[in-house]
C-alpha atoms as a PDB file:
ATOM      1  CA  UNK A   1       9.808   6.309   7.671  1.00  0.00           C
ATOM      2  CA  UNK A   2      12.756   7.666   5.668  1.00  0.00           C
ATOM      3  CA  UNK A   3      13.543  10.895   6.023  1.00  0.00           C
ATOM      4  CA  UNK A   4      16.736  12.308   4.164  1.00  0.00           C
ATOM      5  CA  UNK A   5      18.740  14.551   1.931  1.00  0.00           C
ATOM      6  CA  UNK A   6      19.548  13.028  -1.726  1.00  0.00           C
ATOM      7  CA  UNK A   7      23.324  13.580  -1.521  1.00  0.00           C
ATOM      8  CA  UNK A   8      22.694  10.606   1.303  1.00  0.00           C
ATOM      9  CA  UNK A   9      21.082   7.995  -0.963  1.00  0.00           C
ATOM     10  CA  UNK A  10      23.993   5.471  -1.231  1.00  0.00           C
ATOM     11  CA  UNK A  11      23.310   4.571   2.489  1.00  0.00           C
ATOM     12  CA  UNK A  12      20.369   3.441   1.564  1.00  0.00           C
ATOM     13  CA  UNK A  13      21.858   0.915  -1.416  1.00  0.00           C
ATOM     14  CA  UNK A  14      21.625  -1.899   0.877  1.00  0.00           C
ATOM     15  CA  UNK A  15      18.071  -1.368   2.080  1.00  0.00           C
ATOM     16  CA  UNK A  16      16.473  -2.415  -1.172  1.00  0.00           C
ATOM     17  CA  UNK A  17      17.548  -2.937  -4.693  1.00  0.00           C
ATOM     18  CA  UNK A  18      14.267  -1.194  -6.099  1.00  0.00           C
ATOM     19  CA  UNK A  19      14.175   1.419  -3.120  1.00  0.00           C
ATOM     20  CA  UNK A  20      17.728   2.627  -4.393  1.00  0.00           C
ATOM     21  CA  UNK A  21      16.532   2.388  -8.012  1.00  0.00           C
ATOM     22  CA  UNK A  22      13.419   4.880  -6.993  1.00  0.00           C
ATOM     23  CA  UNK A  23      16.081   6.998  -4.877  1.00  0.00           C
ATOM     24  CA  UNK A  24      18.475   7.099  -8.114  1.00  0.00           C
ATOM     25  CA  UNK A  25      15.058   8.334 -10.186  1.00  0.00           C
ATOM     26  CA  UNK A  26      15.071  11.254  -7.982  1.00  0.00           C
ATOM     27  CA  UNK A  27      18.903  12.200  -8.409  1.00  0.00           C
ATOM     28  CA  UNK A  28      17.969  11.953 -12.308  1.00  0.00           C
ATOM     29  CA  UNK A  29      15.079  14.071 -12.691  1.00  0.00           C
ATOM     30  CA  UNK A  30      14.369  17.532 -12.639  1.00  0.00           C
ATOM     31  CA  UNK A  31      12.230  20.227 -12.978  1.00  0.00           C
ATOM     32  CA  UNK A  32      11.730  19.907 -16.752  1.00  0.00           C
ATOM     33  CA  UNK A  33      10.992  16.360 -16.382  1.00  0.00           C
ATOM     34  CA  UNK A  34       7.624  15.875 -18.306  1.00  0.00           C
ATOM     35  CA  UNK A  35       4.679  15.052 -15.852  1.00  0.00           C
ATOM     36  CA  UNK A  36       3.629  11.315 -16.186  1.00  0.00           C
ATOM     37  CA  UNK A  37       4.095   7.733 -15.308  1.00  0.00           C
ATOM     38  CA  UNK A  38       7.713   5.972 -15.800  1.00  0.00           C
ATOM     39  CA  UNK A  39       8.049   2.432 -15.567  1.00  0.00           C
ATOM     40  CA  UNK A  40      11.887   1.717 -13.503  1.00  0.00           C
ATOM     41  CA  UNK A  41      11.156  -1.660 -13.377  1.00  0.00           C
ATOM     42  CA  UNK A  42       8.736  -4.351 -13.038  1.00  0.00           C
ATOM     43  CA  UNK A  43       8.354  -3.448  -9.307  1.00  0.00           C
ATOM     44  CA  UNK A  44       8.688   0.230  -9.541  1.00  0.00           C
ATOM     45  CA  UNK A  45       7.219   3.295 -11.240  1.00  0.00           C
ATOM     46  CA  UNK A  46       7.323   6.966 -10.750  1.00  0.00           C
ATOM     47  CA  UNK A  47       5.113   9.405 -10.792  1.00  0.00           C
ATOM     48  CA  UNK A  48       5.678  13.109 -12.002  1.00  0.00           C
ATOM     49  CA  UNK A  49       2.473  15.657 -10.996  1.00  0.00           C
ATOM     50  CA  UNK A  50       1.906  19.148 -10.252  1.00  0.00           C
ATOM     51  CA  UNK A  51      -0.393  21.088  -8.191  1.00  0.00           C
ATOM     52  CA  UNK A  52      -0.857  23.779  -5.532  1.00  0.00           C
ATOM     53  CA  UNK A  53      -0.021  22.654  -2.205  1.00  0.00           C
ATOM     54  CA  UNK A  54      -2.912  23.693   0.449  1.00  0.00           C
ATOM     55  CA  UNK A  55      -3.402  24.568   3.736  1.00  0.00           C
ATOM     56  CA  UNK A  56      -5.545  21.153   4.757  1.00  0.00           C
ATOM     57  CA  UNK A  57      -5.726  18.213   3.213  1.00  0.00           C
ATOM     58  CA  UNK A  58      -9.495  17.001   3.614  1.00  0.00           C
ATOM     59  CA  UNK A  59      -8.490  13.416   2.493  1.00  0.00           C
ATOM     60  CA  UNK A  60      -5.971  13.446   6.114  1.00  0.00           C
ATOM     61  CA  UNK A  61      -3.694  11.119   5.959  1.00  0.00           C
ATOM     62  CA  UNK A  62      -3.139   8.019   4.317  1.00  0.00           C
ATOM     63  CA  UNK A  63      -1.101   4.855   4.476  1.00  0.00           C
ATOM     64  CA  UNK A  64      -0.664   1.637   1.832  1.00  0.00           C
ATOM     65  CA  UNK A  65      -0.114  -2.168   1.966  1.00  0.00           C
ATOM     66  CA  UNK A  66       0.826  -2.868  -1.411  1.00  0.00           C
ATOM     67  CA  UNK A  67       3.966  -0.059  -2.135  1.00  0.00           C
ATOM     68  CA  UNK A  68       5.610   2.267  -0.307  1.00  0.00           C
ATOM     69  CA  UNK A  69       6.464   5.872  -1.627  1.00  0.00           C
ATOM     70  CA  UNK A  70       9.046   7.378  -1.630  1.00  0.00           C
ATOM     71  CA  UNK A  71       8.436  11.741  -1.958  1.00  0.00           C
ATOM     72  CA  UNK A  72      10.120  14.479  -3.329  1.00  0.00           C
ATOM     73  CA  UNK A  73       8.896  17.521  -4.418  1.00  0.00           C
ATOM     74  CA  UNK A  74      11.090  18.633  -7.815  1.00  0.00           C
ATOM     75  CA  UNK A  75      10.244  22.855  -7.863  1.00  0.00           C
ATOM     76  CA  UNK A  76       8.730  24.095  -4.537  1.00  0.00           C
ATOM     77  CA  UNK A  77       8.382  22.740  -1.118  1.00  0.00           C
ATOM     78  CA  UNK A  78       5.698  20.297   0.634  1.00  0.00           C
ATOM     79  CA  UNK A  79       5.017  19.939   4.225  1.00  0.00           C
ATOM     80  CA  UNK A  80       3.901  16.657   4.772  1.00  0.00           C
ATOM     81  CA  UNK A  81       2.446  15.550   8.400  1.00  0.00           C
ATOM     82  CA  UNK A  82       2.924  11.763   9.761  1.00  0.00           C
ATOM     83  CA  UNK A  83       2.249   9.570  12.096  1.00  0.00           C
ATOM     84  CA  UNK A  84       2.521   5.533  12.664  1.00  0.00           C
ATOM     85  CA  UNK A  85      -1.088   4.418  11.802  1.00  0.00           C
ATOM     86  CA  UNK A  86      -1.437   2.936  15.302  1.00  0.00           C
ATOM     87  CA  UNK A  87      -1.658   6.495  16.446  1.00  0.00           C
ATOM     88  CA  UNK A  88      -4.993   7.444  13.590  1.00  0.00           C
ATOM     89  CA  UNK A  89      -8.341   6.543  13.687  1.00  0.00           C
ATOM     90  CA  UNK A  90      -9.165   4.806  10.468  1.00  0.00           C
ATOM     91  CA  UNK A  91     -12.036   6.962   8.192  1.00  0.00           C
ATOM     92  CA  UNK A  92     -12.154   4.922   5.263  1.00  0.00           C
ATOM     93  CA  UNK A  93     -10.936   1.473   5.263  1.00  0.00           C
ATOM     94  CA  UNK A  94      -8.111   0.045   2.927  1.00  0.00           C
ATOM     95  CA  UNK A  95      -9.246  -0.482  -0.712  1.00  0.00           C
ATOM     96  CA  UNK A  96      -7.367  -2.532  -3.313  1.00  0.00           C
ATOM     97  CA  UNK A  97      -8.135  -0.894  -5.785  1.00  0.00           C
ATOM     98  CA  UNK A  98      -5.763   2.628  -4.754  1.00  0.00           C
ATOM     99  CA  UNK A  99      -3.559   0.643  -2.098  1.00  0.00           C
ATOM    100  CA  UNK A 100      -4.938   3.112   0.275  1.00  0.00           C
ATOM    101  CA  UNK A 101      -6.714   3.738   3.339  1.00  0.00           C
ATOM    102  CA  UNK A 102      -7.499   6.630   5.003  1.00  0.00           C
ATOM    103  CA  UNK A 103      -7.002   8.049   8.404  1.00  0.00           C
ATOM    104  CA  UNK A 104      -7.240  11.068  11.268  1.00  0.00           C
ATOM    105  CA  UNK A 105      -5.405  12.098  14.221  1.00  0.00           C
ATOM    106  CA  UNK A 106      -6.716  12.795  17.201  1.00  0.00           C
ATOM    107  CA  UNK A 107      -3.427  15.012  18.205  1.00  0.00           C
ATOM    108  CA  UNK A 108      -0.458  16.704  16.759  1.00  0.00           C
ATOM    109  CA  UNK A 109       1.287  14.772  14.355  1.00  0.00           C
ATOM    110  CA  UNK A 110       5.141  15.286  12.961  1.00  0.00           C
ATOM    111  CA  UNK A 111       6.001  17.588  10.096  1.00  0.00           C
ATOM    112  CA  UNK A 112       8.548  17.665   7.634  1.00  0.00           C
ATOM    113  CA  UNK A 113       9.249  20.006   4.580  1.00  0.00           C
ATOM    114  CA  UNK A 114      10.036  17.840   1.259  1.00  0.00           C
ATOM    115  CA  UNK A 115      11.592  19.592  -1.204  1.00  0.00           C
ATOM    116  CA  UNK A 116      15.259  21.590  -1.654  1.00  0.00           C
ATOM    117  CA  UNK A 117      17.084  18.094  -1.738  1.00  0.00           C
ATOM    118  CA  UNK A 118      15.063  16.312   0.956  1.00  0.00           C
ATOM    119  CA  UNK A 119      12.767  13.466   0.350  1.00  0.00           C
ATOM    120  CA  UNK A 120      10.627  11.378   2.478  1.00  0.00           C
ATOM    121  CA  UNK A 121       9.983   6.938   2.344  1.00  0.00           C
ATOM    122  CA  UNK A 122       7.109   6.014   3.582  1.00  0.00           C
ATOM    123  CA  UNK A 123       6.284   2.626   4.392  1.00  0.00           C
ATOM    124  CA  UNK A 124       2.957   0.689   5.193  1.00  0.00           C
ATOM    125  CA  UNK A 125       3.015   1.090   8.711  1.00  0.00           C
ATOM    126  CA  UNK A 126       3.204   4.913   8.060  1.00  0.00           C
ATOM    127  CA  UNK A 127       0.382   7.447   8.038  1.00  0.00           C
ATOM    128  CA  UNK A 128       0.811  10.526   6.035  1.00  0.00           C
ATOM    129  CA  UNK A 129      -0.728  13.776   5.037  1.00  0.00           C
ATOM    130  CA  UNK A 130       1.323  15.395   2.085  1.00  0.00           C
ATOM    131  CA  UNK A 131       0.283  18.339  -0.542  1.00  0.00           C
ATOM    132  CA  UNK A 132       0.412  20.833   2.254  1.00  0.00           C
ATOM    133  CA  UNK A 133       1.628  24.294   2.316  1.00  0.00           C
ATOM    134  CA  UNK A 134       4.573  25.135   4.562  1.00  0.00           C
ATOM    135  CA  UNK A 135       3.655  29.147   4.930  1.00  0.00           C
ATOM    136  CA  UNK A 136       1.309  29.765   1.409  1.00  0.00           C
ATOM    137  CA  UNK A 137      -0.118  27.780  -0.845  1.00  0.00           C
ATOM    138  CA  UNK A 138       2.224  27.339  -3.781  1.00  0.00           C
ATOM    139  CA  UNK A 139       2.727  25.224  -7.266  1.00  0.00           C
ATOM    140  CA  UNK A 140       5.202  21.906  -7.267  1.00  0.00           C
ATOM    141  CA  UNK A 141       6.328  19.328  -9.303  1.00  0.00           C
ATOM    142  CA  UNK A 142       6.502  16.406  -7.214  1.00  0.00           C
ATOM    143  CA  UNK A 143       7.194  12.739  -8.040  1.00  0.00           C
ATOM    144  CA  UNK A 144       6.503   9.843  -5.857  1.00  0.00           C
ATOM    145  CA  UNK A 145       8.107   6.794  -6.534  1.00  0.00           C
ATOM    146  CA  UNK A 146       5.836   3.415  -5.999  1.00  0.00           C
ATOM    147  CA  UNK A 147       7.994   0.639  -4.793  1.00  0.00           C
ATOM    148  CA  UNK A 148       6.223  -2.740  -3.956  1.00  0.00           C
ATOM    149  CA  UNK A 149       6.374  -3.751  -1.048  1.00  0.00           C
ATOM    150  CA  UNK A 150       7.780  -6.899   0.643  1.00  0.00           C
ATOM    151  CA  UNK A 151       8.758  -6.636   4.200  1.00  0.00           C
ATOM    152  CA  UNK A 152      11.886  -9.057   3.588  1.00  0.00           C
ATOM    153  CA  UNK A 153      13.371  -5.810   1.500  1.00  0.00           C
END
């Protein structure tokens, strides 16, 4: 896991061609950006939604094989709760289909606020709970970039 303020990005150039091309995305967008899907490249697309962050998330926390996201929330802020998946107890195994599987924790888990110039990567080996509220419920524009995944970068 990734955690970082955009004004940081180029020292993550080196890390990944299409992980800087997702982190670039962010730097580009704002809050005006029309919600949808946009195609970066062949190996990456973003994602622009909005909703009302909560105080659960009944789906807990997830974790993906196929890409890794990288978070940012574009108006409002987003706690989002994380853990290495060797730490959750799997509640719905990993389907193809959504490159997802589900998990709980047992215990306390990390927190971080996305949102205000911070984003979050998140690779396969890490469980996370976003859409959560960080005092009250509240509407964001998020976008989560989809970078696929190949260990060798």
């Amino acid at each position: 896991m990734i955690y970082d303020k955009l004004d940081n990005i180029e020292i993550y150039k080196g890390i990944s061609e299409d992980i800087y091309e997702g982190l670039t995305f962010l730097r580009q967008v704002s809050p005006d950006t029309a919600n949808g899907v946009y195609q970066l490249n062949p190996r990456v697309k973003a994602i622009v939604s909005e909703y009302e962050t909560k105080t659960g998330n009944e789906n807990g926390f997830e974790a993906h094989k196929r890409f890794l996201d990288i978070q940012c929330t574009l108006k409002g802020i987003e706690k989002v709760c994380c853990l290495p998946i060797e730490k959750l107890k799997e509640t719905m195994p990993y389907k193809e289909e959504n490159d997802a599987a589900l998990y709980a924790a047992d215990g306390q888990s990390q927190e971080m606020i996305i949102g205000g110039g911070y984003f979050a990567i998140f690779f396969p080996q890490d469980g996370h709970m976003p859409q959560l509220c960080v005092n009250e419920p509240m509407p964001v524009k998020k976008v989560v970039v989809k970078v696929q995944y190949s260990p060798a970068g």
